[in-house]
PDB file of N, CA and C in Angstrom:
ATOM      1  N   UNK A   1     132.851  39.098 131.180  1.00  0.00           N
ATOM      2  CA  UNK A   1     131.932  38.542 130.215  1.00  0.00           C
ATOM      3  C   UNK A   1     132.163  39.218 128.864  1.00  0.00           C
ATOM      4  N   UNK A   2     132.597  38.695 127.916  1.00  0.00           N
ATOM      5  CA  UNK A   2     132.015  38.639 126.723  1.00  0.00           C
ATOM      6  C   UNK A   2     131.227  39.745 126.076  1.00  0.00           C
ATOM      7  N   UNK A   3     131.393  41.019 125.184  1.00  0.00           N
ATOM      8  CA  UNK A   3     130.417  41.716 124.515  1.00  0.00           C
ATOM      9  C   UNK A   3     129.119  41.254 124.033  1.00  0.00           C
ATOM     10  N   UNK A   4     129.427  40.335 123.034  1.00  0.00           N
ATOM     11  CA  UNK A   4     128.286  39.822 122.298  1.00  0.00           C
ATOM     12  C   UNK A   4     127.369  39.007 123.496  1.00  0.00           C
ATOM     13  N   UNK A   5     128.287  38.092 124.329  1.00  0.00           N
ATOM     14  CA  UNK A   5     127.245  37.397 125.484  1.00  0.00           C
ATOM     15  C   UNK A   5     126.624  38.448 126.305  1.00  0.00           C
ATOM     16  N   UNK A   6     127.472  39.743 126.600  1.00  0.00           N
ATOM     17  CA  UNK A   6     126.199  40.674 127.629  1.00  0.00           C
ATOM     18  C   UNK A   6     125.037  41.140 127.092  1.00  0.00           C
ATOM     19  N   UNK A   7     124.992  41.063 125.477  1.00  0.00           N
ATOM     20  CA  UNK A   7     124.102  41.354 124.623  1.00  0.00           C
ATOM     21  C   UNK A   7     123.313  40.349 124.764  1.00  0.00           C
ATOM     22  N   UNK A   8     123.364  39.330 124.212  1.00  0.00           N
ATOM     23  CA  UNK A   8     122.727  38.276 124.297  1.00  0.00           C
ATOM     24  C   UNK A   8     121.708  38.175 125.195  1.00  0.00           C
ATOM     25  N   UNK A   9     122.422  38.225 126.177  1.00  0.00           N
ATOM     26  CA  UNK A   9     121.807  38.359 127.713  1.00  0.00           C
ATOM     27  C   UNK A   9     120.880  39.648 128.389  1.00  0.00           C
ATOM     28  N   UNK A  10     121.132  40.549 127.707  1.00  0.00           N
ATOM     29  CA  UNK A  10     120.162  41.864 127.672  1.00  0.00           C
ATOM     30  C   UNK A  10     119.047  41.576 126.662  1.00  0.00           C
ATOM     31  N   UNK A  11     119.468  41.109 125.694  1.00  0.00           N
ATOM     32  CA  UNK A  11     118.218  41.153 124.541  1.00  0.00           C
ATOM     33  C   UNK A  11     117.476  40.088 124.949  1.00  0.00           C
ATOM     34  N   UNK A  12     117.653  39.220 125.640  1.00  0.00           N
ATOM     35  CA  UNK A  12     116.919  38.233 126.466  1.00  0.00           C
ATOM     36  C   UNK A  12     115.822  38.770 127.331  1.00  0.00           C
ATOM     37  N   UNK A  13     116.688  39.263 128.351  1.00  0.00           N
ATOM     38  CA  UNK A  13     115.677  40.026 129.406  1.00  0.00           C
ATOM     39  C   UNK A  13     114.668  41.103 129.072  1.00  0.00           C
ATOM     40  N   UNK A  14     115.398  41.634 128.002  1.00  0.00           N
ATOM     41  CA  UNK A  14     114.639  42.446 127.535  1.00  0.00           C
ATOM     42  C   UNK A  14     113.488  42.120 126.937  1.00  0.00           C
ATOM     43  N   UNK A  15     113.333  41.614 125.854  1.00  0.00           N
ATOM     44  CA  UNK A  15     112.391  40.448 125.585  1.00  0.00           C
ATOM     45  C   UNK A  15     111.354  40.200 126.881  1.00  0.00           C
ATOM     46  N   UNK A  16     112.055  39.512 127.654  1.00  0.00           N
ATOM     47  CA  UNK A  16     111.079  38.711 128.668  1.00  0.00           C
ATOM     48  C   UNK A  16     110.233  39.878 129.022  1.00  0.00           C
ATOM     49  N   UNK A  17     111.085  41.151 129.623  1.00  0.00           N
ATOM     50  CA  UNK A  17     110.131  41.989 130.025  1.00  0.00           C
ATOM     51  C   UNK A  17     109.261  43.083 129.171  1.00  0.00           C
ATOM     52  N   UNK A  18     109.307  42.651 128.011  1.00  0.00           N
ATOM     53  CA  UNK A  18     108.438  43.178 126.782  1.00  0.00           C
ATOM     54  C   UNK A  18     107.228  42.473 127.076  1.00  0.00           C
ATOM     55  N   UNK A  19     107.520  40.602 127.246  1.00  0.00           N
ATOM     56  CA  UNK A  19     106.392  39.985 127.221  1.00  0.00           C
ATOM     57  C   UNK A  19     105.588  40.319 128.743  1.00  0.00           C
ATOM     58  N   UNK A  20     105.987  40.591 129.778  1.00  0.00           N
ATOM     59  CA  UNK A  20     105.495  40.589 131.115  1.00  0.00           C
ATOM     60  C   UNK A  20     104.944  41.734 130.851  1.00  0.00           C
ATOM     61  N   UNK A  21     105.087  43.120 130.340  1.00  0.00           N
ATOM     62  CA  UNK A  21     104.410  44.170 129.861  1.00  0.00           C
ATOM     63  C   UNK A  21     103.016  44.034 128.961  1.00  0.00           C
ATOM     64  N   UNK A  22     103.250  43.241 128.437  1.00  0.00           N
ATOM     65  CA  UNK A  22     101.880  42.247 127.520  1.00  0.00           C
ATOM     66  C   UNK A  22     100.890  42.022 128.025  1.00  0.00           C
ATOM     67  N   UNK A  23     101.642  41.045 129.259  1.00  0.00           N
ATOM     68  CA  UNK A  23     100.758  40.426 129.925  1.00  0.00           C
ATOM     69  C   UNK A  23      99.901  41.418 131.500  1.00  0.00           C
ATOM     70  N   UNK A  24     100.918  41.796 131.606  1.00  0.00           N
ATOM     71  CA  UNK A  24     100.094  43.267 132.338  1.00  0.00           C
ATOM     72  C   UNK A  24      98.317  43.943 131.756  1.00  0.00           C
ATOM     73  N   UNK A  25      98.976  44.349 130.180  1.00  0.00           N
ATOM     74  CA  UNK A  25      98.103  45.306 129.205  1.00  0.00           C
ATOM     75  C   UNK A  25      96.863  43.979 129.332  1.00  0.00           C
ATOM     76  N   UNK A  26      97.194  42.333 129.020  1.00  0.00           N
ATOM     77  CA  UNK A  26      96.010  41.880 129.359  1.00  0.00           C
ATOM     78  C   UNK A  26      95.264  41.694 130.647  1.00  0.00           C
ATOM     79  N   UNK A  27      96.020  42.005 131.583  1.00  0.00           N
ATOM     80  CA  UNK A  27      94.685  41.675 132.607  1.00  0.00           C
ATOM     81  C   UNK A  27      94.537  43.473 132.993  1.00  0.00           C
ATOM     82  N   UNK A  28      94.672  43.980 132.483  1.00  0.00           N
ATOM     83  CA  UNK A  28      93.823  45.079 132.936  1.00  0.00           C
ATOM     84  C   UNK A  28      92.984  45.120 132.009  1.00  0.00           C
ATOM     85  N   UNK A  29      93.159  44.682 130.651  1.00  0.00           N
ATOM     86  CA  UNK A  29      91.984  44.861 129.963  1.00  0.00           C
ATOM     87  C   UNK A  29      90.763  43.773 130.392  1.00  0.00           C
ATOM     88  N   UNK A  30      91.492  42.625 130.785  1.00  0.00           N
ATOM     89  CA  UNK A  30      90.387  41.425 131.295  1.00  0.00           C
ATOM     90  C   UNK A  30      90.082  41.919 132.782  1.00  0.00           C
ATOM     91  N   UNK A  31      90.035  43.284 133.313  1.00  0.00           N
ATOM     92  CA  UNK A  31      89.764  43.224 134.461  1.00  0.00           C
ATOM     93  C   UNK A  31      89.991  42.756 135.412  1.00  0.00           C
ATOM     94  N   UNK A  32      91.683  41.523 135.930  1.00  0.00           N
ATOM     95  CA  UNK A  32      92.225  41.482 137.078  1.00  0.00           C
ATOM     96  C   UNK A  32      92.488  42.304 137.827  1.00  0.00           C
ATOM     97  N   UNK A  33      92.376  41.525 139.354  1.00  0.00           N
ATOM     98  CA  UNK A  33      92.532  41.979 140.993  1.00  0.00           C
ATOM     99  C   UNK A  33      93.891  43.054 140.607  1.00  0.00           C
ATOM    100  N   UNK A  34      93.488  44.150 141.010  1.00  0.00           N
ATOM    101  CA  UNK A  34      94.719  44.991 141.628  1.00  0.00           C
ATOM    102  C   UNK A  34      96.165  44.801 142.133  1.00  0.00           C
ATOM    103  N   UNK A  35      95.788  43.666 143.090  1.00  0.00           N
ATOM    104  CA  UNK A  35      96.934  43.102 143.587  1.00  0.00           C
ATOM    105  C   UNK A  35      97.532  42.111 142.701  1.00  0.00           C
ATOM    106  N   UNK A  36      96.963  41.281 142.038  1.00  0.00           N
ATOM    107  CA  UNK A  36      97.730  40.922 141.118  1.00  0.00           C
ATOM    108  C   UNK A  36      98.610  41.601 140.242  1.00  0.00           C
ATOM    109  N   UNK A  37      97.346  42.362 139.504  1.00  0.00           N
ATOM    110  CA  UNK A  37      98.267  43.723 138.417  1.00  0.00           C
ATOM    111  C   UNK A  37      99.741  43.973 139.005  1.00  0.00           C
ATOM    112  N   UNK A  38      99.833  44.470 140.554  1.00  0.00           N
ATOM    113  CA  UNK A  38     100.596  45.323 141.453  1.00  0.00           C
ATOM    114  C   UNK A  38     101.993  44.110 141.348  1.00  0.00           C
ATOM    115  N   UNK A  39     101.618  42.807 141.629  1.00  0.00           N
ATOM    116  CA  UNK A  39     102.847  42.277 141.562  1.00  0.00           C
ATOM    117  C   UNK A  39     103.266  42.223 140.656  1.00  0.00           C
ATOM    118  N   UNK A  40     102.731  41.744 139.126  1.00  0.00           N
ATOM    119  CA  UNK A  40     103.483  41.447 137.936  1.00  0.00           C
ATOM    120  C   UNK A  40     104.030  43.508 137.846  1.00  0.00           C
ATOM    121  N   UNK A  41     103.666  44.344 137.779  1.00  0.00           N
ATOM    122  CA  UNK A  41     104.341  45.206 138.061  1.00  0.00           C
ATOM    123  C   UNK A  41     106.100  45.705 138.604  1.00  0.00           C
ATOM    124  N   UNK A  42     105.491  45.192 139.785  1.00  0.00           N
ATOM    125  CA  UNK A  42     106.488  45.118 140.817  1.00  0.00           C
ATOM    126  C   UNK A  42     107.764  44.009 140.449  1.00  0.00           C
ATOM    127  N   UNK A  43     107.386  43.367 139.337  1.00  0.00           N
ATOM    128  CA  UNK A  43     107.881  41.783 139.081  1.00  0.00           C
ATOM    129  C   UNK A  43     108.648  42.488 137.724  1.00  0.00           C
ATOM    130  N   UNK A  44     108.239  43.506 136.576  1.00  0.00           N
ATOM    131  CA  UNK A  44     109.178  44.401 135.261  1.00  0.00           C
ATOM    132  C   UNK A  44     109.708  45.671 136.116  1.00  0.00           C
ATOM    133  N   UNK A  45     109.806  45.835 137.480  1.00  0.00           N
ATOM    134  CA  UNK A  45     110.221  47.207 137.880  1.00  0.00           C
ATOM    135  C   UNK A  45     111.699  46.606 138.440  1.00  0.00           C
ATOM    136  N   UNK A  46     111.815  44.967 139.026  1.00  0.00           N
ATOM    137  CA  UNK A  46     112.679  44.246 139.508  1.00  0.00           C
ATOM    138  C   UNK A  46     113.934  43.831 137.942  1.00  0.00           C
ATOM    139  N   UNK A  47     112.457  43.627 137.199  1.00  0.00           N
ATOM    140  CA  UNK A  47     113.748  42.766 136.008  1.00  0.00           C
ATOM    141  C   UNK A  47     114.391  44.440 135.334  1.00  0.00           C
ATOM    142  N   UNK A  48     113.477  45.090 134.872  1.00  0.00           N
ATOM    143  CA  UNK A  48     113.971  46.613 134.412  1.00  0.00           C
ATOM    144  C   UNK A  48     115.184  46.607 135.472  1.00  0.00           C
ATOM    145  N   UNK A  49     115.549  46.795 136.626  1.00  0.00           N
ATOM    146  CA  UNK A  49     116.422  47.080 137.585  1.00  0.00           C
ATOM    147  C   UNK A  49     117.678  46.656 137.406  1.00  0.00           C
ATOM    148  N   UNK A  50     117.339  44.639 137.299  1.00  0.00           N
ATOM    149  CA  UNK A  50     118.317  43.646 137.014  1.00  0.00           C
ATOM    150  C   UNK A  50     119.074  44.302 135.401  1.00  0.00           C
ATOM    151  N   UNK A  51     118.140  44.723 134.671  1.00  0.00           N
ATOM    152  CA  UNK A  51     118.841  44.615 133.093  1.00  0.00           C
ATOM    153  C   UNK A  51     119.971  46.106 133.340  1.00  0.00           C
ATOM    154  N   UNK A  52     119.533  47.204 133.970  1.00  0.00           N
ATOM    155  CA  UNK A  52     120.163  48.327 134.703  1.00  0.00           C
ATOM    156  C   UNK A  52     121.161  48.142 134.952  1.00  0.00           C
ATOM    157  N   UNK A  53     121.194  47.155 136.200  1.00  0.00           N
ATOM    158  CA  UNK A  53     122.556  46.708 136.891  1.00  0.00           C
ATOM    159  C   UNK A  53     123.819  46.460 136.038  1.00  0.00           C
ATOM    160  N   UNK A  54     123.258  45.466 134.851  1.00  0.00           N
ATOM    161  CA  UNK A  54     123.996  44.799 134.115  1.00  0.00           C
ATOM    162  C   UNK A  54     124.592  46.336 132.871  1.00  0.00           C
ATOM    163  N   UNK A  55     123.867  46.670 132.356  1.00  0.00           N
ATOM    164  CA  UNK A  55     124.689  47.750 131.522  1.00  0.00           C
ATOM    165  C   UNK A  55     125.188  48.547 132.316  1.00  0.00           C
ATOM    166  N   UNK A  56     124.891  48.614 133.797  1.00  0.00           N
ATOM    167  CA  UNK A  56     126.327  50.066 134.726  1.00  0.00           C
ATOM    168  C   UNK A  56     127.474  48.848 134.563  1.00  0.00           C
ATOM    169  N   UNK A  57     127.131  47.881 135.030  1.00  0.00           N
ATOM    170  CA  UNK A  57     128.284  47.172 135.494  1.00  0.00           C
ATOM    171  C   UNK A  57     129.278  46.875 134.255  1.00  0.00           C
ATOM    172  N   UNK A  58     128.638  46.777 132.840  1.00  0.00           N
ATOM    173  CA  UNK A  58     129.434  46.954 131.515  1.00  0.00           C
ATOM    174  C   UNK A  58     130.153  48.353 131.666  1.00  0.00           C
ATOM    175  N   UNK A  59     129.057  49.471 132.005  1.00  0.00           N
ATOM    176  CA  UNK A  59     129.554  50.599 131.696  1.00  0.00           C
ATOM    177  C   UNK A  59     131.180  51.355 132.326  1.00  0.00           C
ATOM    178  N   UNK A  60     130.711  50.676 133.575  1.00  0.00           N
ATOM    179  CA  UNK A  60     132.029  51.157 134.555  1.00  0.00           C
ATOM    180  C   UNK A  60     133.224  50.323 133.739  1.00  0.00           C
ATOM    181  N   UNK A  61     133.096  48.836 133.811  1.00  0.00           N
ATOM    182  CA  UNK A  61     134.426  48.729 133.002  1.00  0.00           C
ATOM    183  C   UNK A  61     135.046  49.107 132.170  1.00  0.00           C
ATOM    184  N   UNK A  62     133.873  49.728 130.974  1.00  0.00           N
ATOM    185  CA  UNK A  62     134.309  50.191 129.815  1.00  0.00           C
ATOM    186  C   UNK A  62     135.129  51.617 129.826  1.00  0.00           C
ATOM    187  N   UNK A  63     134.481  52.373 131.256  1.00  0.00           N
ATOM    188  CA  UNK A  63     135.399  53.316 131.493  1.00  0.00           C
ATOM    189  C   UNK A  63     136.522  53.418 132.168  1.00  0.00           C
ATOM    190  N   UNK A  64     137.063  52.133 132.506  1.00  0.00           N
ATOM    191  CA  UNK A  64     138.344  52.324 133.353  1.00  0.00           C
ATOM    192  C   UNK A  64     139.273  51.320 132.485  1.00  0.00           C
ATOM    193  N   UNK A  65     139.039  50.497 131.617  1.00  0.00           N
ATOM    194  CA  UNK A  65     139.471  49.349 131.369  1.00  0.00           C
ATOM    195  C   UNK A  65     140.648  50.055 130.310  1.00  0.00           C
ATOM    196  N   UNK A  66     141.081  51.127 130.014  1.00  0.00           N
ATOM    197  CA  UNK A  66     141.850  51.823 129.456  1.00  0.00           C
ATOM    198  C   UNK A  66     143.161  52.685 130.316  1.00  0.00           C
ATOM    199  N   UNK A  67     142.434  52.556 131.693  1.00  0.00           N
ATOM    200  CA  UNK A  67     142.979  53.514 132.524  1.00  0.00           C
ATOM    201  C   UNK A  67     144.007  52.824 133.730  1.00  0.00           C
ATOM    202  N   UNK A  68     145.257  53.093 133.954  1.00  0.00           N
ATOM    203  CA  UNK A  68     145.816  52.028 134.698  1.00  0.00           C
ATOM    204  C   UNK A  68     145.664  52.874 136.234  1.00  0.00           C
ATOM    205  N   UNK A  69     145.971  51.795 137.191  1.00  0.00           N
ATOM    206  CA  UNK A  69     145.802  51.967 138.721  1.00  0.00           C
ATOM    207  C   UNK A  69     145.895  53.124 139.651  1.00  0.00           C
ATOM    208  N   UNK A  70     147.175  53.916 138.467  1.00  0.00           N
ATOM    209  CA  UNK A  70     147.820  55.049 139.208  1.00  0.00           C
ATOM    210  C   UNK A  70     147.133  56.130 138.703  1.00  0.00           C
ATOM    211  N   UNK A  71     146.597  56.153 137.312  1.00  0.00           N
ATOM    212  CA  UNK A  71     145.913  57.726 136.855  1.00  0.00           C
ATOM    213  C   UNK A  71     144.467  57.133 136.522  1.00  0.00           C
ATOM    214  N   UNK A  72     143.628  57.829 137.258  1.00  0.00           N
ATOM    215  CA  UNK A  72     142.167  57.580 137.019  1.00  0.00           C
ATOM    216  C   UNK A  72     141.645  59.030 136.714  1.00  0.00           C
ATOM    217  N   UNK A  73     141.325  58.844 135.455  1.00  0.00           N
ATOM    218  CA  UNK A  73     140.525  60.047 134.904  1.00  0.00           C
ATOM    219  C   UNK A  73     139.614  60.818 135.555  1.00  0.00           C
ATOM    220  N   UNK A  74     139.668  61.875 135.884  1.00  0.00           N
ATOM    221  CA  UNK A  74     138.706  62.860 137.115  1.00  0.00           C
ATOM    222  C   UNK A  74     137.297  62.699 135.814  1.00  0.00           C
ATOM    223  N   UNK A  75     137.517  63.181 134.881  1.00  0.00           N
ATOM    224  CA  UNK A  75     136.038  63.177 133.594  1.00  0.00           C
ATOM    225  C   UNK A  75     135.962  62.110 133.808  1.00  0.00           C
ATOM    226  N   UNK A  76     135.932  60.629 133.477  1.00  0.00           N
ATOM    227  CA  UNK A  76     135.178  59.831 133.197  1.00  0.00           C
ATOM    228  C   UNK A  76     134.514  59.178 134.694  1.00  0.00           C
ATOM    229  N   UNK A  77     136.128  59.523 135.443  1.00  0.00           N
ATOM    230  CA  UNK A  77     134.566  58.923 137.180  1.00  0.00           C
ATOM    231  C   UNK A  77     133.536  59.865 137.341  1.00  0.00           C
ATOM    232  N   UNK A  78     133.832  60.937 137.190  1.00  0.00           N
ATOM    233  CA  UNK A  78     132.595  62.027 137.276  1.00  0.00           C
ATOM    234  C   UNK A  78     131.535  61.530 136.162  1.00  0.00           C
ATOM    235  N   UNK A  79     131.664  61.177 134.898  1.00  0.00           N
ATOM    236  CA  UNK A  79     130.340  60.751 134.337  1.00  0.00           C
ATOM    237  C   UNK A  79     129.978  59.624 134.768  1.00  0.00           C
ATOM    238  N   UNK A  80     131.080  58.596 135.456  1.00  0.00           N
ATOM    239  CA  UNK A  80     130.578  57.189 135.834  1.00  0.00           C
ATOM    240  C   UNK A  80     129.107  57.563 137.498  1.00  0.00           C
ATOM    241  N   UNK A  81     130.016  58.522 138.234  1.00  0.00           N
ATOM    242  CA  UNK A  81     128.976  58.912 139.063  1.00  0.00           C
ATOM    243  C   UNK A  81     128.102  59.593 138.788  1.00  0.00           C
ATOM    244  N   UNK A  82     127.982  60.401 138.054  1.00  0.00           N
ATOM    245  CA  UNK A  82     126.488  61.109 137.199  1.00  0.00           C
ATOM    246  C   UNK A  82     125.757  60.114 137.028  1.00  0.00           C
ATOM    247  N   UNK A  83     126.222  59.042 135.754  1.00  0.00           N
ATOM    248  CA  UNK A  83     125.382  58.075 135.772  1.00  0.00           C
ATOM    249  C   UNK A  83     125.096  57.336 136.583  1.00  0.00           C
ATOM    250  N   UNK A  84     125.491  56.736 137.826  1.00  0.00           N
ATOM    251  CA  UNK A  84     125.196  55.838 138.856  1.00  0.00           C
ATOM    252  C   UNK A  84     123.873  56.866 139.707  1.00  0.00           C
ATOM    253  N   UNK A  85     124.359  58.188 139.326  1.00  0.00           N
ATOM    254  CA  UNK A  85     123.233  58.869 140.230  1.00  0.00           C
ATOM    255  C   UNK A  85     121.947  58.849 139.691  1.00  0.00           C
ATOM    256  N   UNK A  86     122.148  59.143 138.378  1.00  0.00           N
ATOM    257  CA  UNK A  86     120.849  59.424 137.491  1.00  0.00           C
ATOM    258  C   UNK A  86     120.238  57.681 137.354  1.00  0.00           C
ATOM    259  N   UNK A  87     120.842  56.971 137.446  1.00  0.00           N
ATOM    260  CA  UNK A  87     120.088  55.722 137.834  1.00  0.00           C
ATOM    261  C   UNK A  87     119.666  54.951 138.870  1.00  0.00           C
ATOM    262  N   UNK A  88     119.911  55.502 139.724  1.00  0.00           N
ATOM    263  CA  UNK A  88     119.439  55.224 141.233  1.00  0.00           C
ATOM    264  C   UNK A  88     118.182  56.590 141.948  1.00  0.00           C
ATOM    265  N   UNK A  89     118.150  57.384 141.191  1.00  0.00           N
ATOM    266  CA  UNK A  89     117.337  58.136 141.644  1.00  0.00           C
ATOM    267  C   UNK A  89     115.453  57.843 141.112  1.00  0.00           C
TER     268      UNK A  89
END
């Protein structure tokens, strides 16, 4: 994919889950069911996740896409797994 389209496509989601954050802040102020609250929650913890996925999955390419088959940089897989760790934890 495309730079500007993975952008595109992040500033999208991102967005969306700005507005689902909104809409959270209103029903707790209007006093909705718990369980409701809990899913739309559960519903920016899923898209936050999805938008995640998508910048590792930029990220890893960006670190190998220089690097051919036979020499793979010991530094940059080590930060690629730092980061895969520090985002899954």
């Amino acid at each position: 994919m495309e730079r500007e389209e993975v952008k595109k496509k992040l500033d999208s989601r991102l967005r969306r889950i700005e507005g689902q954050v909104k809409g959270i802040e209103k029903m707790v102020d209007s006093e909705c069911g718990c369980r409701d609250v809990l899913v739309q929650i559960a519903a920016v913890r899923a898209a936050l996740n999805k938008v995640g996925s998508m910048i590792l999955q930029n990220y890893a390419k960006d670190c190998f896409v220089s690097i051919s088959d036979e020499e793979v940089d010991d530094k940059k897989l080590e930060e690629l797994i730092s980061t895969l760790d520090m985002f899954l934890k």
